[in-house]
Protein backbone atom coordinates (compact mmCIF):
# COMPACT_ATOMS: atom_id res chain seq x y z
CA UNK A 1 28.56 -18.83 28.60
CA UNK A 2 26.34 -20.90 26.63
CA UNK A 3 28.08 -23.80 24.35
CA UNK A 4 26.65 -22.46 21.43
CA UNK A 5 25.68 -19.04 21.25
CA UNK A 6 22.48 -19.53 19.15
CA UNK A 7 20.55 -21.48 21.84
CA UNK A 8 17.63 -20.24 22.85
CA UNK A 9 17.72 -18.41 26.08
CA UNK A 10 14.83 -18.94 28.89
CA UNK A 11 12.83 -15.74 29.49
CA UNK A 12 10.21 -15.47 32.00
CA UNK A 13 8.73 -12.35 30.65
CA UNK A 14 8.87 -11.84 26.66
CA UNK A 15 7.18 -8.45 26.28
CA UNK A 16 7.26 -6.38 22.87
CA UNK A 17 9.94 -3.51 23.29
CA UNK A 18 8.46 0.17 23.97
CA UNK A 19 10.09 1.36 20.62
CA UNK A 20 8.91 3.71 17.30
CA UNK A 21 7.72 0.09 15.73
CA UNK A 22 5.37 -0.88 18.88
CA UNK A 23 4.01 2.87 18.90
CA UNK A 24 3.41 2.16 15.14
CA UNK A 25 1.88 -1.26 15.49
CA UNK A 26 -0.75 0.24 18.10
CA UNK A 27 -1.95 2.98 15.53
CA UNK A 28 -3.13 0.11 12.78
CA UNK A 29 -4.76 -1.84 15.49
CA UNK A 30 -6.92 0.88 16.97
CA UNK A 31 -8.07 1.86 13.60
CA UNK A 32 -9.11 -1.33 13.15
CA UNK A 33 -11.29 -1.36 15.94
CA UNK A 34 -12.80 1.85 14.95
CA UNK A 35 -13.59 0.18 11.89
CA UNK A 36 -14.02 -3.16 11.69
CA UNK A 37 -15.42 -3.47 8.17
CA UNK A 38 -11.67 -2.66 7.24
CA UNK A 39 -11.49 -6.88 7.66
CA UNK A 40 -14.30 -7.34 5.58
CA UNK A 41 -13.02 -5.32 2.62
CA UNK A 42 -9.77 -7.15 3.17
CA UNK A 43 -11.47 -10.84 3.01
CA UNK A 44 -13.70 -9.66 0.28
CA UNK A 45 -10.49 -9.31 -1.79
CA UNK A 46 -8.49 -12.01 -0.58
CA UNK A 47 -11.80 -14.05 -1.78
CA UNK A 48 -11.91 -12.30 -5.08
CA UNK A 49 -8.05 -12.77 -5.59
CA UNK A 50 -8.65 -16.49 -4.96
CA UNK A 51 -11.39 -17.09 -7.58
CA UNK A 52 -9.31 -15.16 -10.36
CA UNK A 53 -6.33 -17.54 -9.68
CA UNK A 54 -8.85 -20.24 -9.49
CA UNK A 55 -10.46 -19.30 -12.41
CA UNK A 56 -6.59 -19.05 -14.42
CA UNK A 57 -5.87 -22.90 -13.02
CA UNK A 58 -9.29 -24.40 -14.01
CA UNK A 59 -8.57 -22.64 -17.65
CA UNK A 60 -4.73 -23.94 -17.36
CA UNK A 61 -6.38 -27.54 -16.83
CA UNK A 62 -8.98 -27.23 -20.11
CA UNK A 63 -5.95 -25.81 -22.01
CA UNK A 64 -3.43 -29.09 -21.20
CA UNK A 65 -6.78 -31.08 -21.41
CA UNK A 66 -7.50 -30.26 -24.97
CA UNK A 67 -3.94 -30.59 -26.24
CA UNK A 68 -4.01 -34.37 -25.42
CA UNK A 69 -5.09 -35.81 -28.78
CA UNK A 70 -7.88 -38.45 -28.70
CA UNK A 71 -6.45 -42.23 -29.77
CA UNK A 72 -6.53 -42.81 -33.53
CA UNK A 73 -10.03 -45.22 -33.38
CA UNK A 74 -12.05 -43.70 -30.74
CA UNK A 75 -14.20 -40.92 -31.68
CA UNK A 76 -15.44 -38.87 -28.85
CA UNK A 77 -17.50 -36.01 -29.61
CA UNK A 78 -15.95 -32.83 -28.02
CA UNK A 79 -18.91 -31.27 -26.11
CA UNK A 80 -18.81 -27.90 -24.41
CA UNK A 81 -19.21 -28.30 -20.22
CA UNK A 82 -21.83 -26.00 -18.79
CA UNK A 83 -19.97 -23.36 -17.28
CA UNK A 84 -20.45 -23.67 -13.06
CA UNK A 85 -20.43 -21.17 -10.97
CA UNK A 86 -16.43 -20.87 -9.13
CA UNK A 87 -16.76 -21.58 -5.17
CA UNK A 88 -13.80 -21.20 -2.83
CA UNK A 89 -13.40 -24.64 -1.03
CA UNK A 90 -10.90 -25.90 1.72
CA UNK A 91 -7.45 -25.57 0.76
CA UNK A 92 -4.21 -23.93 1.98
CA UNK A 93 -4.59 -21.80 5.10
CA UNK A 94 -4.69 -17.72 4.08
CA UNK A 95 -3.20 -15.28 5.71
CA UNK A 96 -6.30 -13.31 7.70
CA UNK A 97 -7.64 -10.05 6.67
CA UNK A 98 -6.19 -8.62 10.17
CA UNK A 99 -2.41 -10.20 9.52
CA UNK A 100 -2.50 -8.97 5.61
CA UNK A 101 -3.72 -5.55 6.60
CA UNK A 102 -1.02 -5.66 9.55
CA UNK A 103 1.44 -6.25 6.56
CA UNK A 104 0.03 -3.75 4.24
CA UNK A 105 0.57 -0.95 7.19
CA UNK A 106 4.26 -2.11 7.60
CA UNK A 107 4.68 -1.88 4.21
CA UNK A 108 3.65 1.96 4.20
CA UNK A 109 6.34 2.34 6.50
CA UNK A 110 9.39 0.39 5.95
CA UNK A 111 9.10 -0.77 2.11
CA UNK A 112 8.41 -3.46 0.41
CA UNK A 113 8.46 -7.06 1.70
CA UNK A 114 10.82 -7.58 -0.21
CA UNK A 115 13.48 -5.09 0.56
CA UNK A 116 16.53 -6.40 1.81
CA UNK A 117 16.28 -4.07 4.43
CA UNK A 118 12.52 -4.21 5.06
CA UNK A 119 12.72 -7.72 5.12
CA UNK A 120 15.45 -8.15 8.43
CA UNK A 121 13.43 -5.43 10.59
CA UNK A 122 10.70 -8.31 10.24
CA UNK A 123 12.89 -11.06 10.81
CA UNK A 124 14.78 -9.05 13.61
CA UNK A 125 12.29 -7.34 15.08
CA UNK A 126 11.43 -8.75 18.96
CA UNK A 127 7.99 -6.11 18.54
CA UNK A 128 6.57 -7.89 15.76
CA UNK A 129 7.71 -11.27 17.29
CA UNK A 130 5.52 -11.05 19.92
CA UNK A 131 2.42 -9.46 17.68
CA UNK A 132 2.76 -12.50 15.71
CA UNK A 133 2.68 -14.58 18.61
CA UNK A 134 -0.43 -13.32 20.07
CA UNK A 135 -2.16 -13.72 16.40
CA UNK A 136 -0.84 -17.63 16.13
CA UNK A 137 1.25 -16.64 13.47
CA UNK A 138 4.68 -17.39 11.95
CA UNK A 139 6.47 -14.45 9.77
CA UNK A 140 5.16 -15.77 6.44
CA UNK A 141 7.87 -15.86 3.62
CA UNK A 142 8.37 -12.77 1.15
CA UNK A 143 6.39 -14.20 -1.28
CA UNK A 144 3.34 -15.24 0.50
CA UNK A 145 3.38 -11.62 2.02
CA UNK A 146 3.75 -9.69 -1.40
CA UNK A 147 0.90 -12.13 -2.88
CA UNK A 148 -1.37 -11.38 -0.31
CA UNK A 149 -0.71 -7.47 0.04
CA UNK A 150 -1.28 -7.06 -3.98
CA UNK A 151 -4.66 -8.78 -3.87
CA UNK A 152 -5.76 -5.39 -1.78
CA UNK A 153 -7.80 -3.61 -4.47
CA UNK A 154 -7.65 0.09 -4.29
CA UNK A 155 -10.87 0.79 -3.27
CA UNK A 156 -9.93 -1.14 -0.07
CA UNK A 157 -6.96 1.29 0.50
CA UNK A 158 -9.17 4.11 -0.19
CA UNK A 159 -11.67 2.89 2.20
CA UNK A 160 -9.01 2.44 4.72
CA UNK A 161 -7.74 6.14 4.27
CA UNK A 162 -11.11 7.15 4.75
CA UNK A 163 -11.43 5.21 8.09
CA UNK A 164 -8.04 7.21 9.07
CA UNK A 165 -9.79 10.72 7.88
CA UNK A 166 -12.78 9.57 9.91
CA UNK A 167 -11.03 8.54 12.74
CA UNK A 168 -8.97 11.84 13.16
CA UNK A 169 -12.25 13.34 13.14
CA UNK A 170 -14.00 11.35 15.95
CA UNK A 171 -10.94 11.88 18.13
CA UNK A 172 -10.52 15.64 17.49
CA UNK A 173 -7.22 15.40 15.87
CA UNK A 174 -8.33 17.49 13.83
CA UNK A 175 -10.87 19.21 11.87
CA UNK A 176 -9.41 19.90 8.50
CA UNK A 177 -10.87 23.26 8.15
CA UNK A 178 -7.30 24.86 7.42
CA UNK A 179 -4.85 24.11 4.66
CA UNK A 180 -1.39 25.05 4.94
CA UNK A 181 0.59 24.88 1.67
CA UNK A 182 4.45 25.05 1.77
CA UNK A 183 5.06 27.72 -1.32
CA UNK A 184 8.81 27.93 -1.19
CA UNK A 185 10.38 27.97 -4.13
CA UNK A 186 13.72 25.87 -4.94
CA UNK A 187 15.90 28.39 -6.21
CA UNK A 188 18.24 25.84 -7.31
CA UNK A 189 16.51 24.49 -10.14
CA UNK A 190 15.87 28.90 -11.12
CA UNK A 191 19.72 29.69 -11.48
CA UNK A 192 20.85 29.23 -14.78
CA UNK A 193 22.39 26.71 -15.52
CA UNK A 194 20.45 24.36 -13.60
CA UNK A 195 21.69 20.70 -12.74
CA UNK A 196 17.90 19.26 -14.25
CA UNK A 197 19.03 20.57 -17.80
């Protein structure tokens, strides 16, 4: 018996477990390399995200700038600065495309990553552990993760359900020629009187 229970124990083989989350984690990944422009939508608006909330700081900065009063003797003429062009430069490391749109799946599935109990499958879960690992990446924080999955525009989502219609397609899934509708009718909101009124 260990002296303290939360030591680390030493494993020779630390492989992800054959579970519902692994099978899950596969389906994301092969769609990815069906199509790989699903990164470069993602980057594109990770980038985009990144000038708008550089764009709110630099206007945050001329705000606090211009409510510093000049000293009582020294006139300086205020003078409008030509308005540059915003580049992304080297800053905090990002997420990548391939880890947010990992995160943006899971989401799908379990919640948000913020749940409570969305939040300790990731922190629990041996399966993503090892995913993670192979990527060179801790479990961001809740916060970094929700930033990052709301910078996804819509038309990236849409783009990636279209890569999922198209990849059904190429691998004969399915053809979607036939619709079946489910037409049964709750007869428990018909009786009178019902528990909606």
């Amino acid at each position: 018996m260990p002296a303290q229970p939360s030591h680390p124990l030493p494993r020779l083989f630390l492989t992800p477990v054959d579970s519902h989350l692994h099978e899950f984690l596969r389906e994301p990944h092969r769609l990815v390399e069906f199509e790989p422009a699903i990164m470069e939508q993602i980057a594109a608006d990770l980038d985009a995200h990144s000038l708008h909330k550089k764009l709110l700081r630099a206007a945050d900065r001329q705000f606090f700038a211009a409510q510093t009063p000049n000293l009582a003797r020294l006139a300086v003429p205020a003078r409008a600065l030509p308005p540059r062009p915003l580049e992304l430069a080297v800053g905090r490391p990002r997420l990548t495309p391939y880890a947010v749109y990992l995160f943006l799946m899971l989401r799908g599935r379990d919640g948000g990553c913020k749940d409570q109990a969305a939040r300790l499958l990731l922190e629990e879960s041996m399966t993503l552990h090892c995913w993670l690992k192979n990527l060179g990446l801790p479990l961001p924080a809740a916060s970094t993760l929700s930033h990052n999955l709301n910078a996804v525009t819509n038309a990236t989502r849409d783009f990636i359900h279209q890569a999922q219609l198209r990849s059904i397609l190429a691998e004969r899934l399915d053809d979607f020629t036939r619709l079946y509708l489910d037409s049964t009718a709750p007869a428990a909101n018909t009786a009178w009187p019902t528990d909606s009124g």
